[in-house]
Protein backbone atom coordinates (compact mmCIF):
# COMPACT_ATOMS: atom_id res chain seq x y z
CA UNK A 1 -22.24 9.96 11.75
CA UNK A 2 -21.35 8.39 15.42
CA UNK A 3 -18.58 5.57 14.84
CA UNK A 4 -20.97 3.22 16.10
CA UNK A 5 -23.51 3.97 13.56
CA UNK A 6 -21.06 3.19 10.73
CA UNK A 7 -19.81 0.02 12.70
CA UNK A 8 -23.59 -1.01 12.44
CA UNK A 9 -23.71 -0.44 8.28
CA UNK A 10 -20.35 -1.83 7.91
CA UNK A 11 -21.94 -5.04 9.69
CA UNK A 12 -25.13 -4.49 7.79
CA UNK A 13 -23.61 -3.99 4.27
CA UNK A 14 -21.36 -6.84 5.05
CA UNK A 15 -24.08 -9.21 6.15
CA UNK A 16 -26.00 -8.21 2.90
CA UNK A 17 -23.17 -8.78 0.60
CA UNK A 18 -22.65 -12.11 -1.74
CA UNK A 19 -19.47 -11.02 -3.70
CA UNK A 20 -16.81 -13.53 -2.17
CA UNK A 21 -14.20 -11.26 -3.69
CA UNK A 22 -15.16 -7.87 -2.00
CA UNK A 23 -15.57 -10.19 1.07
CA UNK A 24 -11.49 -11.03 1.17
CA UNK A 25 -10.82 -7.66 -0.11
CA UNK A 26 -12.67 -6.17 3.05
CA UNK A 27 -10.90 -8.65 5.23
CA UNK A 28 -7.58 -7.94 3.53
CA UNK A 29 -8.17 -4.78 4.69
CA UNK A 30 -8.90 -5.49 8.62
CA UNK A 31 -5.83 -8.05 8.22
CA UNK A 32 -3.35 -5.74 7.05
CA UNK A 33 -4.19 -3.05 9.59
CA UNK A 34 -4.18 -5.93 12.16
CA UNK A 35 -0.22 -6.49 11.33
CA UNK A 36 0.67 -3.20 10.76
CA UNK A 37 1.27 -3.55 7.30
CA UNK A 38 1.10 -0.17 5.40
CA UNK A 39 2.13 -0.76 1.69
CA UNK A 40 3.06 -3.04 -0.41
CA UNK A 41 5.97 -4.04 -2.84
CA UNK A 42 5.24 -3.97 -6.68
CA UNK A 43 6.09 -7.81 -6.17
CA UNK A 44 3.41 -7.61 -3.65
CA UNK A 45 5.54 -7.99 -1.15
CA UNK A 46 3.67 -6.42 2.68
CA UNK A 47 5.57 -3.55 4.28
CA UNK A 48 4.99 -2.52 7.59
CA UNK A 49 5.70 1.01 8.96
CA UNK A 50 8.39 0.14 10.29
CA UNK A 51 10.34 -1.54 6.20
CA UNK A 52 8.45 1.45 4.83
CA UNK A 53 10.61 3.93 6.84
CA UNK A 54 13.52 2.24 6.48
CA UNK A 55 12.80 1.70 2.58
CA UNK A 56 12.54 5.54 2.70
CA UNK A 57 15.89 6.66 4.38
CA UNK A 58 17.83 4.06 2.08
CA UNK A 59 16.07 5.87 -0.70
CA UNK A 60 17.06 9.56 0.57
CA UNK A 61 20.26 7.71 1.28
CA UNK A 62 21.06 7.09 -2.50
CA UNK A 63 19.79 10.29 -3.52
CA UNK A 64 22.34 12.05 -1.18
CA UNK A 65 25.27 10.19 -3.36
CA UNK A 66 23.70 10.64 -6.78
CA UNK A 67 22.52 7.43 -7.01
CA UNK A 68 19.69 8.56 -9.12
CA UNK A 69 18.43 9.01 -12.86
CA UNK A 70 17.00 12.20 -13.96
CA UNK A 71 13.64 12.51 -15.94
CA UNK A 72 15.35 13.36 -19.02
CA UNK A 73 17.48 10.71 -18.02
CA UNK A 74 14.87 8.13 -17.82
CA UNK A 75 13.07 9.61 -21.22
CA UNK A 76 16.31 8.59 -23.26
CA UNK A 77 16.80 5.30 -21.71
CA UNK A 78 13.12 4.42 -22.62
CA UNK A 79 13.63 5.50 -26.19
CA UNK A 80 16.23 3.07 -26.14
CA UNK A 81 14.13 0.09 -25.54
């Protein structure tokens, strides 16, 4: 399928379509690609590409000085709770 045959059912489907909340979601989607934004926080927090890389070397960055829990680790502190 051409890209400008699924531009025309992605007008078509949304021109069809009464569910206000697919709607945003949809939208949501064209916004967030708009800004860059590639992933979100658990808080719900945006990231772009550019927090998400940095999120990741901080991460590696911990990891390199043990600043970690193991899985067994994390198995015995949730036993705890």
């Amino acid at each position: 399928m051409s890209i400008e045959a699924i531009k025309l059912e992605l007008v078509r489907y949304i021109l069809r379509n009464q569910d206000k909340s697919l709607l945003e979601k949809v939208k949501s989607i064209f916004e967030n690609e708009d800004q860059g934004i590639v992933a979100r926080e658990i808080s719900g927090e945006h990231l772009t590409r550019s927090d998400y890389l940095q999120s990741l070397l901080e991460s590696e960055a911990e990891i390199e000085e043990g600043k970690f829990m193991t899985q067994e680790e994390i198995k015995k502190a949730v036993e705890k709770w």
